[in-house]
N, C-alpha and C. Protein backbone atom coordinates (compact mmCIF):
# COMPACT_ATOMS: atom_id res chain seq x y z
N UNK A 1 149.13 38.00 191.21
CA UNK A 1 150.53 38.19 190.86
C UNK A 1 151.42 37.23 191.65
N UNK A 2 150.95 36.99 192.48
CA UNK A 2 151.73 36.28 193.66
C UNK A 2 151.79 34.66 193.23
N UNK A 3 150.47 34.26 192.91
CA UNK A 3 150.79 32.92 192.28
C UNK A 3 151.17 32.97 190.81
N UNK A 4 151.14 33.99 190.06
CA UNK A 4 151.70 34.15 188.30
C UNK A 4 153.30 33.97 188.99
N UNK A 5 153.76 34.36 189.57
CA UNK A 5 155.43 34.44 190.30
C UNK A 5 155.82 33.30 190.49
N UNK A 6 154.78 32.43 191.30
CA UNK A 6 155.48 31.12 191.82
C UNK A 6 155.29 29.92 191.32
N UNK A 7 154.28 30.40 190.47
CA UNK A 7 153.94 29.02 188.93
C UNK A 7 154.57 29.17 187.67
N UNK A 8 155.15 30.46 187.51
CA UNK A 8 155.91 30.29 186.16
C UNK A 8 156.99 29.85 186.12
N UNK A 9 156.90 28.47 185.14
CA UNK A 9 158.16 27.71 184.60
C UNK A 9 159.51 28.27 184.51
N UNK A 10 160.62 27.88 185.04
CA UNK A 10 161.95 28.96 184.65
C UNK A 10 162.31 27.37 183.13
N UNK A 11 163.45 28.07 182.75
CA UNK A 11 163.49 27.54 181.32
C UNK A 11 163.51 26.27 180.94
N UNK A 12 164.27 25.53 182.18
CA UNK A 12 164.52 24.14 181.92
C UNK A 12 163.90 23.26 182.91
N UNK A 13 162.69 24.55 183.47
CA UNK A 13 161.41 23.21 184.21
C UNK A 13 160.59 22.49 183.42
N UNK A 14 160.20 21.60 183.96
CA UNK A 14 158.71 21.23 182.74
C UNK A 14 157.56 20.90 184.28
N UNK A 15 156.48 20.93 183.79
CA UNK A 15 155.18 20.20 185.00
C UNK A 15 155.05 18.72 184.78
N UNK A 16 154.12 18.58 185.43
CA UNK A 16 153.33 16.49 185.28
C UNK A 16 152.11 16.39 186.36
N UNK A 17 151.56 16.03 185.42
CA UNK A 17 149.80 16.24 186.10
C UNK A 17 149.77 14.26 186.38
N UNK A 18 149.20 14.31 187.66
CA UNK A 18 149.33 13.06 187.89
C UNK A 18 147.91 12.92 188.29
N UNK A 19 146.93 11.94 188.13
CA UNK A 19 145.29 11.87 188.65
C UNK A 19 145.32 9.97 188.72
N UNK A 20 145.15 9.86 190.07
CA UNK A 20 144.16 8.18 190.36
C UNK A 20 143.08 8.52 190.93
N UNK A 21 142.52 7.19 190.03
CA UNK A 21 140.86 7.47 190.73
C UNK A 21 140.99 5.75 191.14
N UNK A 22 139.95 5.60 192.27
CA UNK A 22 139.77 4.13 192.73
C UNK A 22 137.95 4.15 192.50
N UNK A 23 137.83 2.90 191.69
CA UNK A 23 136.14 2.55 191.69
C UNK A 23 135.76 1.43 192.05
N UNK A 24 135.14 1.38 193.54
CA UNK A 24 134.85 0.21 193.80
C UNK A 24 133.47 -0.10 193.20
N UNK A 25 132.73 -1.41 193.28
CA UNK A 25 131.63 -1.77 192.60
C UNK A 25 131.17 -2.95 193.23
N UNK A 26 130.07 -3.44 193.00
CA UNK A 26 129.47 -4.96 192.90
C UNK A 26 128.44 -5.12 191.85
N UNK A 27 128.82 -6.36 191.29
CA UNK A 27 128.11 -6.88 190.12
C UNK A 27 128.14 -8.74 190.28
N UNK A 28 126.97 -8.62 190.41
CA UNK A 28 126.31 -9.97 190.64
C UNK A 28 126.85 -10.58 191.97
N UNK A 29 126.55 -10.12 193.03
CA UNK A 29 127.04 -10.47 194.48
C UNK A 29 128.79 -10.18 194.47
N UNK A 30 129.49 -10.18 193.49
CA UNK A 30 131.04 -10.26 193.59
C UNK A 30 131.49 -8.56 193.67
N UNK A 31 132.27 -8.37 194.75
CA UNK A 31 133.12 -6.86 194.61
C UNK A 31 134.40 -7.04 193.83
N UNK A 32 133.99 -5.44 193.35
CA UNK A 32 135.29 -5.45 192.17
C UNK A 32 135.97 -4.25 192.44
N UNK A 33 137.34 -3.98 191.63
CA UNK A 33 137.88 -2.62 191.63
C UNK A 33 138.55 -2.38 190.39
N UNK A 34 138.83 -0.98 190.06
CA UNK A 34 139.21 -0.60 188.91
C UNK A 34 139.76 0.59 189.63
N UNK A 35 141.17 0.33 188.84
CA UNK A 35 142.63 1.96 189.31
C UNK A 35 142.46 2.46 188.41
N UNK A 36 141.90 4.12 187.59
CA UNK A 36 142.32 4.65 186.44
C UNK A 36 143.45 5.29 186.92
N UNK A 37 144.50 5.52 186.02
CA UNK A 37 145.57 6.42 186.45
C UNK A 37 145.85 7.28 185.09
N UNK A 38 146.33 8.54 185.43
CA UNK A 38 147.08 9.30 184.47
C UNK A 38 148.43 10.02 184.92
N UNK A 39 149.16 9.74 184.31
CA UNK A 39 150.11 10.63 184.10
C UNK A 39 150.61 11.38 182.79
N UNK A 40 150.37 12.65 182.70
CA UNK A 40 151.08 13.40 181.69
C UNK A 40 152.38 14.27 182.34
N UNK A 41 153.18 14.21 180.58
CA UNK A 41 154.39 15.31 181.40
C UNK A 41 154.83 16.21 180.59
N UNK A 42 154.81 17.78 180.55
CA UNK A 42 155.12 18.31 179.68
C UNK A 42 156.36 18.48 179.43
N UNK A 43 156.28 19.09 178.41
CA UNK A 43 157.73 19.13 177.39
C UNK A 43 158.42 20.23 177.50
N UNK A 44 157.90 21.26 177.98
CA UNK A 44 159.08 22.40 178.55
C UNK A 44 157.94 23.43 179.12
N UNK A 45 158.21 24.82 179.03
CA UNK A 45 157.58 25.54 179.88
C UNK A 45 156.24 26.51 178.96
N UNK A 46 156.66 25.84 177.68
CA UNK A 46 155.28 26.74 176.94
C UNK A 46 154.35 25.36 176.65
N UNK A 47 154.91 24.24 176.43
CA UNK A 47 154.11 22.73 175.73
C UNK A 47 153.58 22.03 177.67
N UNK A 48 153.08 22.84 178.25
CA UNK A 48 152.56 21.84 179.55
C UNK A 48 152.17 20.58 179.36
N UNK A 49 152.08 20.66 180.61
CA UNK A 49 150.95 18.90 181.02
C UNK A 49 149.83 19.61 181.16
N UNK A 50 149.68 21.04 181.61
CA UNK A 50 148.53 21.74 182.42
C UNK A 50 147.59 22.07 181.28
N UNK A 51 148.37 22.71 180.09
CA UNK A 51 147.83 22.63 178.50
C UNK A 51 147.07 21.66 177.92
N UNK A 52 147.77 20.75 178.12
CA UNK A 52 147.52 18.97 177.36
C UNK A 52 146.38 18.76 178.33
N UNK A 53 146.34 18.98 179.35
CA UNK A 53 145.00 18.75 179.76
C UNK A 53 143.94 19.31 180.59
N UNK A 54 144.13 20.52 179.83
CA UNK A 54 142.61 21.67 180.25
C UNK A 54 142.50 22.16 178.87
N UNK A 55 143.46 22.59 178.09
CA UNK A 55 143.13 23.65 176.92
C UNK A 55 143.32 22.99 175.84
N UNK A 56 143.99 21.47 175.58
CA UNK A 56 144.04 20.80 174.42
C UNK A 56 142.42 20.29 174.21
N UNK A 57 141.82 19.32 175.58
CA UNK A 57 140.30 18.72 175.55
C UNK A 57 139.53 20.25 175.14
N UNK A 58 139.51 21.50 175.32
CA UNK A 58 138.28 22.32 175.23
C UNK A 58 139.06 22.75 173.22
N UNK A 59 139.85 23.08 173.04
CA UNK A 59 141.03 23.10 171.50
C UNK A 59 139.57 21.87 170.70
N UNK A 60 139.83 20.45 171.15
CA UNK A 60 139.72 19.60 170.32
C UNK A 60 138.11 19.92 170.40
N UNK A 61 137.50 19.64 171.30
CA UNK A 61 135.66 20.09 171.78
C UNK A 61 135.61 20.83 170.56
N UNK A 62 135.94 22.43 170.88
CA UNK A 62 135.59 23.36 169.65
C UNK A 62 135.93 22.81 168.34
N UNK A 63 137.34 22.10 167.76
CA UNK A 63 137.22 21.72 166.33
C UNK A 63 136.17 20.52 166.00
N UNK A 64 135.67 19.71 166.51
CA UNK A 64 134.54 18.81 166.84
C UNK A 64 133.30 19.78 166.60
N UNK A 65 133.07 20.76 167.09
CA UNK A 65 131.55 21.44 166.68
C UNK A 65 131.46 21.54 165.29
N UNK A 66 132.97 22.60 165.51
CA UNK A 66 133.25 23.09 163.50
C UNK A 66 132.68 22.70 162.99
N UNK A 67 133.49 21.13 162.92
CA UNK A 67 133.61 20.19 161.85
C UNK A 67 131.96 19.20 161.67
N UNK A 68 131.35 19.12 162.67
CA UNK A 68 129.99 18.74 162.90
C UNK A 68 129.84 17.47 163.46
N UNK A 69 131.41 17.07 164.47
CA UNK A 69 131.46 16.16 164.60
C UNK A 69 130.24 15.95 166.40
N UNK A 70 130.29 17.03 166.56
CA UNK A 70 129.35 17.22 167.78
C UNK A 70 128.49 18.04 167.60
N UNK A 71 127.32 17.88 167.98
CA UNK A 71 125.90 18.19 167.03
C UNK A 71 125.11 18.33 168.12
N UNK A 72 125.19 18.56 169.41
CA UNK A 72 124.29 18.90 171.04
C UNK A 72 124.83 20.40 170.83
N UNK A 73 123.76 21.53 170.64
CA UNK A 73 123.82 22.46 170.83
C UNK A 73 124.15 23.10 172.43
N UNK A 74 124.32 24.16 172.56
CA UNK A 74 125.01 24.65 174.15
C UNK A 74 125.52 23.93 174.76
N UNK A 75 126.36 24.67 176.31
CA UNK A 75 127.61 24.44 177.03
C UNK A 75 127.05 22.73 177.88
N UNK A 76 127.61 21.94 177.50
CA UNK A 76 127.69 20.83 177.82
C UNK A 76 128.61 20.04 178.63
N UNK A 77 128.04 19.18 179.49
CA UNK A 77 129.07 18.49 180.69
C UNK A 77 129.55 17.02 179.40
N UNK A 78 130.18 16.81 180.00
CA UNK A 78 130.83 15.72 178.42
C UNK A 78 130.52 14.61 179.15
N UNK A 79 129.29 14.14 179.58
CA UNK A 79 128.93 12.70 180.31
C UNK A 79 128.31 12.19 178.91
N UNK A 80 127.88 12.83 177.55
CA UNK A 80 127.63 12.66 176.55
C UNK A 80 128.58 11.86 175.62
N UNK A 81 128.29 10.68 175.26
CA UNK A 81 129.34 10.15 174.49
C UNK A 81 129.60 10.95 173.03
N UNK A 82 128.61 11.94 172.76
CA UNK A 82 128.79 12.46 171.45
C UNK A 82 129.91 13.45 171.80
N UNK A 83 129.88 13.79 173.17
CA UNK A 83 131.11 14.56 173.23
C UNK A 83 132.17 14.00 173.33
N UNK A 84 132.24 12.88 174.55
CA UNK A 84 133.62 12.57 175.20
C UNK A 84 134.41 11.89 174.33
N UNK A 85 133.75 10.68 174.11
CA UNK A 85 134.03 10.12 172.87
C UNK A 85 135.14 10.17 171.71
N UNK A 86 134.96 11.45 171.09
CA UNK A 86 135.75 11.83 169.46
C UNK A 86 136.84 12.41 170.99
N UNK A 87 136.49 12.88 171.92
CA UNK A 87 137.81 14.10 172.53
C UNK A 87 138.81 13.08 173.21
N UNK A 88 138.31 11.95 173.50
CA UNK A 88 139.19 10.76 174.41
C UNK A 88 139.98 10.34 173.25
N UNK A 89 139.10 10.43 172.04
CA UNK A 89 139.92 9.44 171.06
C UNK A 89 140.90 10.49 171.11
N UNK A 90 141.14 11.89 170.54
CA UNK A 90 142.07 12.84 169.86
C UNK A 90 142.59 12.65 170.90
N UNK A 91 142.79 13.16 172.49
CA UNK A 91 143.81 13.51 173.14
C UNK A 91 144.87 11.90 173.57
N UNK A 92 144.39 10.51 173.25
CA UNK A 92 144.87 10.01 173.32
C UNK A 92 145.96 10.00 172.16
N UNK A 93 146.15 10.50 171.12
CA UNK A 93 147.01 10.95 169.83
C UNK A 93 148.03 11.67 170.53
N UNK A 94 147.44 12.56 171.88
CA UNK A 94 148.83 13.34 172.10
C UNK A 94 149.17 12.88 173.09
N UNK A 95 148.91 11.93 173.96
CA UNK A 95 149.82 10.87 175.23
C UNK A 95 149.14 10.96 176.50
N UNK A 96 147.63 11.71 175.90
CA UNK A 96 147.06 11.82 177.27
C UNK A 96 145.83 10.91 177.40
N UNK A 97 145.89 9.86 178.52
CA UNK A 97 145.38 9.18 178.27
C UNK A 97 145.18 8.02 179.35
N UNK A 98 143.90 7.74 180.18
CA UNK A 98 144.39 6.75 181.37
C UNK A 98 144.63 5.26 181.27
N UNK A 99 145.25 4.92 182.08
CA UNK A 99 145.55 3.62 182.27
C UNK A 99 144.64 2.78 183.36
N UNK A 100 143.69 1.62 182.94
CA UNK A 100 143.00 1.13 183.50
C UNK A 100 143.19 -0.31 184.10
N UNK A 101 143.48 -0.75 185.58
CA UNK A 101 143.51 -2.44 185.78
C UNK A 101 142.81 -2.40 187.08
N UNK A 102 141.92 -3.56 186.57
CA UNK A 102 141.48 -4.62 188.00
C UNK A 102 142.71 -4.59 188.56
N UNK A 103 142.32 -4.43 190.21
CA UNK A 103 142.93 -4.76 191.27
C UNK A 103 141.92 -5.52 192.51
N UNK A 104 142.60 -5.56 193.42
CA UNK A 104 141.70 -6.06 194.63
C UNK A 104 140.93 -5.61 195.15
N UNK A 105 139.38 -5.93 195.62
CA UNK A 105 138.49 -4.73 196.11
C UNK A 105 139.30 -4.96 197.30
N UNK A 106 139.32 -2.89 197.67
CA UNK A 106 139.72 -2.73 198.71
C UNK A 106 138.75 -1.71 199.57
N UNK A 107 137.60 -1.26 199.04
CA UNK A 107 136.65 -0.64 199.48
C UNK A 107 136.27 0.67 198.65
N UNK A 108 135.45 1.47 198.88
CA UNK A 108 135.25 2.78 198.35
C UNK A 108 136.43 3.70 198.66
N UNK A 109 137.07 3.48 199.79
CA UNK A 109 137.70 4.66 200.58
C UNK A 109 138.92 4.02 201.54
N UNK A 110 139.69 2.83 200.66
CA UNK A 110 140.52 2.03 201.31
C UNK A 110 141.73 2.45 202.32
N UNK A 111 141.78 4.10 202.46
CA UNK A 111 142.47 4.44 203.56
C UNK A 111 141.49 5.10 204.36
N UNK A 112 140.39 4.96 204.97
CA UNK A 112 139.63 5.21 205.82
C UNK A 112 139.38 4.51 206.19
N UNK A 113 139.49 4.20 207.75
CA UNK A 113 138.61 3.22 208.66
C UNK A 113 140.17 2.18 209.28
């Protein structure tokens, strides 16, 4: 009850789910990096960001079985392109969606050390 109190939207809040990931790498002696970023922002206090991205991806998953567009029987981690795939494509339709650029390798863990 205590967090239902202090997370519910009053009328003219909205949320914004913000996620960076940093991937460092090497391929063929050369280090590389890649920033994914997301930002979503919802639209008032019933249309979340928190919606758009926990209950829209599992929404689209299930119409994907329906429809037979995903065909791996039982509860599945979506490292499967038959899953992720059709669900990256749909939720990018509704604005959710990361943004990817080379940057400078700066390490695995460029604020450590």
């Amino acid at each position: 009850k205590i967090l239902e109190d202090s997370w519910t939207l009053e009328e003219k809040e909205k949320d914004m789910i913000v996620m960076q990931h940093l991937f460092g790498y090497e391929i063929n002696g050369e280090k590389k990096q890649i920033e994914s970023s997301l930002v979503v922002k919802g639209e008032n206090q019933n249309y979340t960001a928190m919606a758009k991205t926990v209950g829209l991806p599992v929404a689209i998953a299930a119409l994907k079985i329906l429809q037979g567009e995903i065909k791996t029987p039982g509860v599945q981690l979506p490292i499967s392109k038959e899953v992720y795939e059709p669900i990256l494509k749909e939720l990018k339709e509704y604005g959710v969606h990361f943004i990817e650029k080379n940057t400078s390798y700066l390490g695995y863990n460029p604020n450590v050390g």
